[in-house]
C-alpha atoms as a PDB file:
ATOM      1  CA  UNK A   1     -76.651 149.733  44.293  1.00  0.00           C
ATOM      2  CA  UNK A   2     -73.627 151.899  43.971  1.00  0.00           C
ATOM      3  CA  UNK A   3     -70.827 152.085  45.816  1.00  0.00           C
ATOM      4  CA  UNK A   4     -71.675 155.680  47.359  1.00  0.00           C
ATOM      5  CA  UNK A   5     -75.121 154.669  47.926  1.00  0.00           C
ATOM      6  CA  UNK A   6     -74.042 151.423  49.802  1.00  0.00           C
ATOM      7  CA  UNK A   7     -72.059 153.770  52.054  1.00  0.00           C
ATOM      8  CA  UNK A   8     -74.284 157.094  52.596  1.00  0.00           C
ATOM      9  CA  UNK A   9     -77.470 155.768  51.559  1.00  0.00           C
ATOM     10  CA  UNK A  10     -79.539 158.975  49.859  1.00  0.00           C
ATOM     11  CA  UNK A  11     -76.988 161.592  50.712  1.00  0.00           C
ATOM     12  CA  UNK A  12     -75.982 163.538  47.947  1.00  0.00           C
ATOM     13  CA  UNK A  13     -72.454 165.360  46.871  1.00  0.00           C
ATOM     14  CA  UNK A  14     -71.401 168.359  48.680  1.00  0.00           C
ATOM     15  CA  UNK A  15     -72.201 171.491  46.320  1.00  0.00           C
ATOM     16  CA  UNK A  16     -69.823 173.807  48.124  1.00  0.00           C
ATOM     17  CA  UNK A  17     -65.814 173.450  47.244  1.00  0.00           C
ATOM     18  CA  UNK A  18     -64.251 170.299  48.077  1.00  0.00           C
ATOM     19  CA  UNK A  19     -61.114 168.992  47.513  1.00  0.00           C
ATOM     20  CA  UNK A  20     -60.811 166.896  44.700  1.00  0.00           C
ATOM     21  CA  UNK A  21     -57.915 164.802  46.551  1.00  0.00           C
ATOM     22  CA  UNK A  22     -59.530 164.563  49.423  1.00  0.00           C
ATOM     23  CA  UNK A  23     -61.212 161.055  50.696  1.00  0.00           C
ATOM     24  CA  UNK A  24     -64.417 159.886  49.580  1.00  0.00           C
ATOM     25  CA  UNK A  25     -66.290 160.068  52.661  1.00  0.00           C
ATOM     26  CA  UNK A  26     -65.119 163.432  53.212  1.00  0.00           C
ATOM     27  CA  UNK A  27     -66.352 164.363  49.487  1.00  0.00           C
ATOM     28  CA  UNK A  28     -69.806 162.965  50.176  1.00  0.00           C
ATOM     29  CA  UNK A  29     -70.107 164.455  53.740  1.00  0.00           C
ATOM     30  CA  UNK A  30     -73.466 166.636  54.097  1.00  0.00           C
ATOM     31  CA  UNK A  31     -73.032 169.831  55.025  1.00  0.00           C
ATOM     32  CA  UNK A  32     -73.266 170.538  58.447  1.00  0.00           C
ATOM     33  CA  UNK A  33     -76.184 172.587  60.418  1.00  0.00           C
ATOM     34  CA  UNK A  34     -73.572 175.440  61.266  1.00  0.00           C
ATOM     35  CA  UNK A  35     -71.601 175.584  57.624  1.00  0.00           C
ATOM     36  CA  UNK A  36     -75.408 176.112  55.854  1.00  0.00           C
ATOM     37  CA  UNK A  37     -76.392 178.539  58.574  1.00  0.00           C
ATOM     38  CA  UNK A  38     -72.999 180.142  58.206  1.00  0.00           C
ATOM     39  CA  UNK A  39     -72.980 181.189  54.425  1.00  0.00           C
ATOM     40  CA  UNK A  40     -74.774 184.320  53.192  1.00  0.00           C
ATOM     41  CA  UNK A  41     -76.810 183.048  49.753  1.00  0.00           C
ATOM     42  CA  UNK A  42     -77.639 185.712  46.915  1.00  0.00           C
ATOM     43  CA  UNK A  43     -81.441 184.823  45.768  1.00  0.00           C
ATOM     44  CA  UNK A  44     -81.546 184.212  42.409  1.00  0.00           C
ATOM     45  CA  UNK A  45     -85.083 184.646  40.063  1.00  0.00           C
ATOM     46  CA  UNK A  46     -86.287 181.596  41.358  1.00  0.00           C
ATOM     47  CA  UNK A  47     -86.151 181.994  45.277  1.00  0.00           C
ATOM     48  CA  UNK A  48     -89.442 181.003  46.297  1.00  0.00           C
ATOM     49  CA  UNK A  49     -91.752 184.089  47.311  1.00  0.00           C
ATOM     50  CA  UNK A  50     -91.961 183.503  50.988  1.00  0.00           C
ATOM     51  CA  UNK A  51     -88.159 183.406  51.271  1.00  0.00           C
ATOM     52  CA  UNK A  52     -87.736 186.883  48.985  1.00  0.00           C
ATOM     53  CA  UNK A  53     -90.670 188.132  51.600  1.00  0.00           C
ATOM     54  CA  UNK A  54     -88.435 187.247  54.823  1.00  0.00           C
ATOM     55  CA  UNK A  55     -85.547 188.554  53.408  1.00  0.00           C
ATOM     56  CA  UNK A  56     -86.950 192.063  51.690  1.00  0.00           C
ATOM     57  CA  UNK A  57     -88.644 192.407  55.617  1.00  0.00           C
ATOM     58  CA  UNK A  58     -85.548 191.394  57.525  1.00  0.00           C
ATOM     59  CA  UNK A  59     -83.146 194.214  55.494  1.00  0.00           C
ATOM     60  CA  UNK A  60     -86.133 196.794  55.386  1.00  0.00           C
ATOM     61  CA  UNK A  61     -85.569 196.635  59.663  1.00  0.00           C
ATOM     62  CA  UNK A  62     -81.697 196.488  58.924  1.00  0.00           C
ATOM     63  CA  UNK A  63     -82.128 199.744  57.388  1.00  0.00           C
ATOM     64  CA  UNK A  64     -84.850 200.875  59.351  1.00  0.00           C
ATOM     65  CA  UNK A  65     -82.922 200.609  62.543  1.00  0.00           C
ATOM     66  CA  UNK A  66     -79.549 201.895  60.900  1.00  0.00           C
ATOM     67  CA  UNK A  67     -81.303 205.013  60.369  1.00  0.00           C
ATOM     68  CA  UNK A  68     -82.779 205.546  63.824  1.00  0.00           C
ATOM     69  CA  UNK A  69     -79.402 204.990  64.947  1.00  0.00           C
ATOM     70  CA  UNK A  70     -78.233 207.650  62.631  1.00  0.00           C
ATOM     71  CA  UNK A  71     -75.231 205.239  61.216  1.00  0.00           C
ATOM     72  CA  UNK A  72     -74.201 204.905  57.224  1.00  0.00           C
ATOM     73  CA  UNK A  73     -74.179 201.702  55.665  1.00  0.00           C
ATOM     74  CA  UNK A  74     -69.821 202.069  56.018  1.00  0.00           C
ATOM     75  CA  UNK A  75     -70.304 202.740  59.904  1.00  0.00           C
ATOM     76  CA  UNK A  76     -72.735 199.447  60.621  1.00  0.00           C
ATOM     77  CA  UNK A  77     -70.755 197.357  57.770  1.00  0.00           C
ATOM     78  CA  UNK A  78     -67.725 197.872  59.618  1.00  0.00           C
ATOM     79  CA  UNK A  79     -69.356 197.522  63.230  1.00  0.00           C
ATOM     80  CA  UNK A  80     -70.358 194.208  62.132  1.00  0.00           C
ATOM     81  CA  UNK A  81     -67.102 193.415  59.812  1.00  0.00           C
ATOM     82  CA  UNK A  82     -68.609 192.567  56.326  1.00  0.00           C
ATOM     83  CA  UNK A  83     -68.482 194.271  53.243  1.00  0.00           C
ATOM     84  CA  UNK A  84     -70.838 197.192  52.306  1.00  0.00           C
ATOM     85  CA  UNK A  85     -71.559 195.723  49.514  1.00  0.00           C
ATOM     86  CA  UNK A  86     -72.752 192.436  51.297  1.00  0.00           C
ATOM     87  CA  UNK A  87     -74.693 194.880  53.411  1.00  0.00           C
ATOM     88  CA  UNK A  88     -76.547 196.723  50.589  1.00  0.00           C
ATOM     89  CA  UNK A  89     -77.168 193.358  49.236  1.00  0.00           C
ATOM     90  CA  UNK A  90     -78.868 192.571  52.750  1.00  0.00           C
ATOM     91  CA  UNK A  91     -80.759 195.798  53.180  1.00  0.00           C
ATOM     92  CA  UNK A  92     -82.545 195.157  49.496  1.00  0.00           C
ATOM     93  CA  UNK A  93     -83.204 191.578  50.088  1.00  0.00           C
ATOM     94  CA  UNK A  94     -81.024 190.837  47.330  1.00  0.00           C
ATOM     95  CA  UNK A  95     -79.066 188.014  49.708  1.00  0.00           C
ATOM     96  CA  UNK A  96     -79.890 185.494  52.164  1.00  0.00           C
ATOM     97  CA  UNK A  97     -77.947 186.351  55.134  1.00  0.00           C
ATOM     98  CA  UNK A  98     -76.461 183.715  57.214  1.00  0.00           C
ATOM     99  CA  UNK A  99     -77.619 183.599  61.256  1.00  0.00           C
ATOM    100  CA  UNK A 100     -73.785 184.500  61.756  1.00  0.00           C
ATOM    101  CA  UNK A 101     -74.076 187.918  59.665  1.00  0.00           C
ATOM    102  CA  UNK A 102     -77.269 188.594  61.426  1.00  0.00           C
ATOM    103  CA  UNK A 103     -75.629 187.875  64.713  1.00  0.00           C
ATOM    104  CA  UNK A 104     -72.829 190.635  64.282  1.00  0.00           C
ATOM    105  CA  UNK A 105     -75.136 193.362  62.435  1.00  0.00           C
ATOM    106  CA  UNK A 106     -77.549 192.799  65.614  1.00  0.00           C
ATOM    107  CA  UNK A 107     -74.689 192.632  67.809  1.00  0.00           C
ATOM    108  CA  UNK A 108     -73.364 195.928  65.750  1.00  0.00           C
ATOM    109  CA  UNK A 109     -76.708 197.817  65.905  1.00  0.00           C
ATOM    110  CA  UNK A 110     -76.535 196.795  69.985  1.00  0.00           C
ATOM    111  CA  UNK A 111     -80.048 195.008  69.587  1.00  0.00           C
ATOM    112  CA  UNK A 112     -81.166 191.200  70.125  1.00  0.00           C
ATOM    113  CA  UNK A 113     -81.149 189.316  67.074  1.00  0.00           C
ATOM    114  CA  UNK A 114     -85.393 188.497  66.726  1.00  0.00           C
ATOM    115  CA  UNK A 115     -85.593 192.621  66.467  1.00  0.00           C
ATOM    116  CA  UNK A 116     -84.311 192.049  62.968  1.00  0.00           C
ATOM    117  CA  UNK A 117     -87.565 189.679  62.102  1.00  0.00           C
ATOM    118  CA  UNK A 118     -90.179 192.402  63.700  1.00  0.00           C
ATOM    119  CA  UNK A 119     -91.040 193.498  60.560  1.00  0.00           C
ATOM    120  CA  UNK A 120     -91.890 190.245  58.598  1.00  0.00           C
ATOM    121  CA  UNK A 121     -93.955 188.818  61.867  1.00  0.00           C
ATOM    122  CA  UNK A 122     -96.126 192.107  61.809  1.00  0.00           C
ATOM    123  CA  UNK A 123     -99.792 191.751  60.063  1.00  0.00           C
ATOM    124  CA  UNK A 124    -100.170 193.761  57.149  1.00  0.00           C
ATOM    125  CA  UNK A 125    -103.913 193.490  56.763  1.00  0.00           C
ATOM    126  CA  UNK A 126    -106.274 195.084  53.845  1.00  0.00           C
ATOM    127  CA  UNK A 127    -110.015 195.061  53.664  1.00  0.00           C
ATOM    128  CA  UNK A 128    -110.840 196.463  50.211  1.00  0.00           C
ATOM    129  CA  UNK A 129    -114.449 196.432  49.371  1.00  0.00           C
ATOM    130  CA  UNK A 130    -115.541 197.165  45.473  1.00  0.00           C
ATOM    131  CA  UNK A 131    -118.401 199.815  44.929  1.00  0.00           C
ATOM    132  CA  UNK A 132    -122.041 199.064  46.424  1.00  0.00           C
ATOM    133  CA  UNK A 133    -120.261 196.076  47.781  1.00  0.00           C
ATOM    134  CA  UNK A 134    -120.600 197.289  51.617  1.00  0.00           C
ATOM    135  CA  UNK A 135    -122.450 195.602  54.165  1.00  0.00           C
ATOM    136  CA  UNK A 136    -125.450 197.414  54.116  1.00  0.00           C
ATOM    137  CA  UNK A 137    -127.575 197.912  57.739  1.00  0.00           C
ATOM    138  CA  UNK A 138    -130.869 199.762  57.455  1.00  0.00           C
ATOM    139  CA  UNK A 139    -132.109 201.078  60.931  1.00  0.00           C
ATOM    140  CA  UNK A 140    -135.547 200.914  61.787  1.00  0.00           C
ATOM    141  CA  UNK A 141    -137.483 202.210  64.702  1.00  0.00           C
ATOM    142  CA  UNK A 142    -136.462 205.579  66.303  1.00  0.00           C
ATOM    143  CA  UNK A 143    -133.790 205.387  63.150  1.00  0.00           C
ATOM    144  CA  UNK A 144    -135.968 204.437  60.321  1.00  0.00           C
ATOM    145  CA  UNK A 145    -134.457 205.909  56.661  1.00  0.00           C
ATOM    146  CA  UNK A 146    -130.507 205.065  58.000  1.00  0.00           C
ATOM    147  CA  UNK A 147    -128.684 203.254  55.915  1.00  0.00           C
ATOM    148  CA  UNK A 148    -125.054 202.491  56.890  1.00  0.00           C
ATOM    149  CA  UNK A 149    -122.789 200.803  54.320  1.00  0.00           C
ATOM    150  CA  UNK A 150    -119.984 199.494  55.892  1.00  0.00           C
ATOM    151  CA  UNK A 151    -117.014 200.055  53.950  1.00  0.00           C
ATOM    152  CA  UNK A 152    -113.786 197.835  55.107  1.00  0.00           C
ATOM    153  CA  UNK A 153    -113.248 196.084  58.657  1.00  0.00           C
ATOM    154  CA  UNK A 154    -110.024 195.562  61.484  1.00  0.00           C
ATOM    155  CA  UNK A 155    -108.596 192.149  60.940  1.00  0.00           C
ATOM    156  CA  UNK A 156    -106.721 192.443  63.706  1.00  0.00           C
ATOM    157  CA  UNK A 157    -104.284 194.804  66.181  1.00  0.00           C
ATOM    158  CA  UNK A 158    -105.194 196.973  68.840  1.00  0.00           C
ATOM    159  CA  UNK A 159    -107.590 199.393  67.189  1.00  0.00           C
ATOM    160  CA  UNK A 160    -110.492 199.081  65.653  1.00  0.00           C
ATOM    161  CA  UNK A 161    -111.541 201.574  62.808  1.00  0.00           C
ATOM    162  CA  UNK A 162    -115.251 200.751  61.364  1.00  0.00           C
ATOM    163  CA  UNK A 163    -115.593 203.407  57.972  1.00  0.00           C
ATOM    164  CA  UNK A 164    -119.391 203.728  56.816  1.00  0.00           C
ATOM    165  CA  UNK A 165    -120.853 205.605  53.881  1.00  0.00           C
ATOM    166  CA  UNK A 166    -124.282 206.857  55.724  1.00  0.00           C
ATOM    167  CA  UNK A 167    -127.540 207.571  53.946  1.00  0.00           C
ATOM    168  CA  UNK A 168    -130.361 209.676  55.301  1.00  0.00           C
ATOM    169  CA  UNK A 169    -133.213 209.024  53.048  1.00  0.00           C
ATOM    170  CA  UNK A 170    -136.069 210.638  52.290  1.00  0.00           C
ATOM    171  CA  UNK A 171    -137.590 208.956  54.957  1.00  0.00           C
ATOM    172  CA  UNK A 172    -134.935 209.612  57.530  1.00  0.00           C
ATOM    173  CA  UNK A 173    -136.161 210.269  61.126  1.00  0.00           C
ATOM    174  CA  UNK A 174    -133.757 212.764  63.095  1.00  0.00           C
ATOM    175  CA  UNK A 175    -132.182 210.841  65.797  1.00  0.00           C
ATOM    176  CA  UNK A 176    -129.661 212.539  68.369  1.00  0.00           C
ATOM    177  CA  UNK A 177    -129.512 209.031  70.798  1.00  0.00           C
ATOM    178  CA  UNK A 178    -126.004 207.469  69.483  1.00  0.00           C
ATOM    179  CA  UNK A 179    -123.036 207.336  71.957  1.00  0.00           C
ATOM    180  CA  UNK A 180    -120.533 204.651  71.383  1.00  0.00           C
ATOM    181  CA  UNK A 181    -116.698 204.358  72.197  1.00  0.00           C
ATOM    182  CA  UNK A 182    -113.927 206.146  70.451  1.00  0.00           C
ATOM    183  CA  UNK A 183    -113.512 209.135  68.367  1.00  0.00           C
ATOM    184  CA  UNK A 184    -115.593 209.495  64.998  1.00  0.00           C
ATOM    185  CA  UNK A 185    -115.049 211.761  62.111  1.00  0.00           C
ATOM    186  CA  UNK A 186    -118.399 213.053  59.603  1.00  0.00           C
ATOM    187  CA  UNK A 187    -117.232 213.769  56.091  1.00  0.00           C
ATOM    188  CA  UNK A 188    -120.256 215.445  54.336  1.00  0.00           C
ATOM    189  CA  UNK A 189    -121.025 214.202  50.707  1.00  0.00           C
ATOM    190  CA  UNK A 190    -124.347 215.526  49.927  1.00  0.00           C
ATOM    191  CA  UNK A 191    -127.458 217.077  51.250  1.00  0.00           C
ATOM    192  CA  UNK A 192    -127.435 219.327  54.521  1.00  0.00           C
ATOM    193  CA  UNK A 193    -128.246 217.607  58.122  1.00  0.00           C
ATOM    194  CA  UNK A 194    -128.016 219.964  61.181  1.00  0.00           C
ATOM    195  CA  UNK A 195    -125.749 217.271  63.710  1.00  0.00           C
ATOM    196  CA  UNK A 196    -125.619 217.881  67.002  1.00  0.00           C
ATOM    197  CA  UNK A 197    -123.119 216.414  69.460  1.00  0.00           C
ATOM    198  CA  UNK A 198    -123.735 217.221  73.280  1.00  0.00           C
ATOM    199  CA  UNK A 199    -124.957 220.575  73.707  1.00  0.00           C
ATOM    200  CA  UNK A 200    -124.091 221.860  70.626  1.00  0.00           C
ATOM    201  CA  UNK A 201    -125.160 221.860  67.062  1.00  0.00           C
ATOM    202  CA  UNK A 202    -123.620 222.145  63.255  1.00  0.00           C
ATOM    203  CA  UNK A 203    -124.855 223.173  60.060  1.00  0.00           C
ATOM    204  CA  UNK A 204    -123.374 220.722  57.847  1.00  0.00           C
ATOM    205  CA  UNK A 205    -123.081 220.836  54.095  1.00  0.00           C
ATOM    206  CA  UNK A 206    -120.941 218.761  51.222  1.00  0.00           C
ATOM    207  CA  UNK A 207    -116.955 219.054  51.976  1.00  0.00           C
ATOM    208  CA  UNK A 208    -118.144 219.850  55.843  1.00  0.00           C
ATOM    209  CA  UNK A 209    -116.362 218.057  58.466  1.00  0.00           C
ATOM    210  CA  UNK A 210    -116.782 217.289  62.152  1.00  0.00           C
ATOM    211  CA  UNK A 211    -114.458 214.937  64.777  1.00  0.00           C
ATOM    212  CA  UNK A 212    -116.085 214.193  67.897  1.00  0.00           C
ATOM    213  CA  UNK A 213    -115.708 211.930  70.822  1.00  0.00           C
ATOM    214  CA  UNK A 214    -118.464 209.906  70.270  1.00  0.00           C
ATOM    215  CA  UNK A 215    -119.044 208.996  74.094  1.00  0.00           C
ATOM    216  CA  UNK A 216    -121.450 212.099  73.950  1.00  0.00           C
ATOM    217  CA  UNK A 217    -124.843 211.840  72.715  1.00  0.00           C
ATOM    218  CA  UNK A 218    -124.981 212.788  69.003  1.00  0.00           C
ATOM    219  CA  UNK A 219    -126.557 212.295  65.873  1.00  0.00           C
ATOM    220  CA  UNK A 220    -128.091 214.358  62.857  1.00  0.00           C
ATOM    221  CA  UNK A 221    -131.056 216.614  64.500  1.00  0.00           C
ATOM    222  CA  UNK A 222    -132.040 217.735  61.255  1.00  0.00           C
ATOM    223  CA  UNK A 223    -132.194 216.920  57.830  1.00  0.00           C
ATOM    224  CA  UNK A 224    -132.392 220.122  55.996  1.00  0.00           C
ATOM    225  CA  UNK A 225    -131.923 218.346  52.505  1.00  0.00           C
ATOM    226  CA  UNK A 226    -132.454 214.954  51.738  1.00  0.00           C
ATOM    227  CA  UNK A 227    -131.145 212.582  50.482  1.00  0.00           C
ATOM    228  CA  UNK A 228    -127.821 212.980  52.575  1.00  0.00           C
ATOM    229  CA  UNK A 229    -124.872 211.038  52.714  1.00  0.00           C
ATOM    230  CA  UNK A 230    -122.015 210.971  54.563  1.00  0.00           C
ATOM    231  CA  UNK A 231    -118.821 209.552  55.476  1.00  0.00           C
ATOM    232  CA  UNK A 232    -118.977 208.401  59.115  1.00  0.00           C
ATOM    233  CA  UNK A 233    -115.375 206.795  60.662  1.00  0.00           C
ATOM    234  CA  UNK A 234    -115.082 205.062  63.831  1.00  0.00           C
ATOM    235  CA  UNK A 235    -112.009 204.497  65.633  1.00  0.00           C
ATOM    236  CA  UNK A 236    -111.880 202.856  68.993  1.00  0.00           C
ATOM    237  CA  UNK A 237    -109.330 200.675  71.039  1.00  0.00           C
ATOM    238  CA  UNK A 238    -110.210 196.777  70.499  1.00  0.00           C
ATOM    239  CA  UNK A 239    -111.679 195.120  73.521  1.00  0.00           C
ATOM    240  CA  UNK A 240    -109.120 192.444  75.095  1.00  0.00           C
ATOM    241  CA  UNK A 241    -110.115 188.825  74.312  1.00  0.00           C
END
C-alpha cells in the first residue's frame, strides 16, 4: 500500500490546477460537489451520446427562448455575465454548462431554471412503417371489400392521429354508417367513390380531397370505379387514462 492510498484510500489526484507547493492532502482532495457543478466543460469527440443529446436540447431552448424574447446573443451574454463566445458554445451544444451558468442565463432570460431542460424531457416519437408493411383490417359484414392499412400510430401526447391507406375492392359494399371522434381528411389515389358526409355528397376522383368532422355519419355511397384507394387520416384528442 502506498502512502496516498493509506491516507485517501481510492481517491484519485485532483485534475484541475493545484498548487504544486501546496500540502499533500490538499493535492489529493476530491473535488467538491459545487467546484464540478461550477465549471462549464467543452465536449470533446468522445462525450458520450446522451450527454451531447442533453446539451444540443438544453442550448436549442437557450436559443429558442432568446429569440422569443427578441434579445442577441451580446444582450443575454451580458444579462447573464459570460462571454458570447461561451454562450455560442452553449447554444450549439458545443460545452457543458455548469448549473451556475445555467442559473444566471435563466435568471437573465427571467425564467426558472427546469424551462431550460423542456426540450430534452419532450418525446420525440416516430412510427415509420416500410411499404405493404401496414396493419391490414378487412371489414366484413355491412363493410365487406374494405381494406384499411394502417400506416403509423401515436406513441404518446395528447392527440391521436391514426393515417390509413383505404381500399375499396371490387367487392366493396357502399357503406355511409361511420361516425367516430375527431376531424378526418380523404386524399383520393385512384378510382372514383361518390362520399357522402351528412346530408351532402362528393364526387371524388384521384388528387380529390375532403376534411370533415367525422362525428357526422359518412362514408363512400358509391363506388363509381373500382378498385379505389384512398388516403383516410384521423385526428382526435387522446382519451385521459
Amino acid at each position: 500500500m502506498t502512502v496516498q492510498e493509506g491516507l485517501f484510500g481510492d481517491a484519485a489526484p485532483r485534475d484541475d490546477p493545484v498548487d504544486a507547493n501546496a500540502p499533500l492532502a490538499v493535492r489529493m482532495r476530491p473535488r467538491s460537489l459545487d467546484e464540478v457543478l461550477g465549471q462549464d466543460h467543452l465536449l470533446g469527440p468522445g462525450a458520450p451520446a446522451a450527454e451531447r443529446s442533453l446539451e444540443r436540447a438544453i442550448g436549442m431552448q437557450i436559443r429558442d427562448l432568446r429569440r422569443r424574447f427578441h434579445l442577441s446573443v451580446t444582450d443575454l451574454a451580458g444579462a447573464a455575465s459570460i462571454s458570447v463566445g461561451m454562450l455560442s458554445k452553449i447554444e450549439n451544444g458545443q460545452i457543458s454548462a455548469s448549473l451556475s451558468t445555467l442559473q444566471a442565463l435563466a435568471q437573465a432570460l427571467n425564467v426558472p431554471i427546469t424551462n431550460l431542460f423542456a426540450a430534452f424531457e419532450e418525446k420525440r416519437d416516430c412510427s415509420f412503417v416500410k411499404a405493404g408493411q401496414g396493419v391490414a383490417i378487412e371489414r366484413r359484414g355491412s363493410k365487406v371489400g374494405h381494406v384499411y392499412q394502417l400506416l403509423g400510430h401515436a406513441l404518446g401526447g395528447e392527440v391521436v392521429m391514426e393515417p390509413y391507406l383505404i381500399t375499396l375492392k371490387e367487392d366493396a359494399v357502399a357503406y355511409t354508417g361511420f361516425r367516430h371522434a375527431g376531424t378526418e381528411l380523404i386524399f383520393m389515389l385512384s378510382g372514383k367513390v361518390i362520399y357522402r358526409h351528412g346530408d351532402q355528397t362528393y364526387p371524388l376522383e384521384p388528387g380529390d380531397s375532403l376534411m370533415f368532422d367525422s362525428a357526422a355519419l359518412h362514408g363512400p355511397e358509391t363506388v363509381v370505379e373500382r378498385p379505389a384507394t384512398y388516403l383516410s387520416i384521423i385526428v382526435y384528442r387522446a382519451s385521459p387514462v
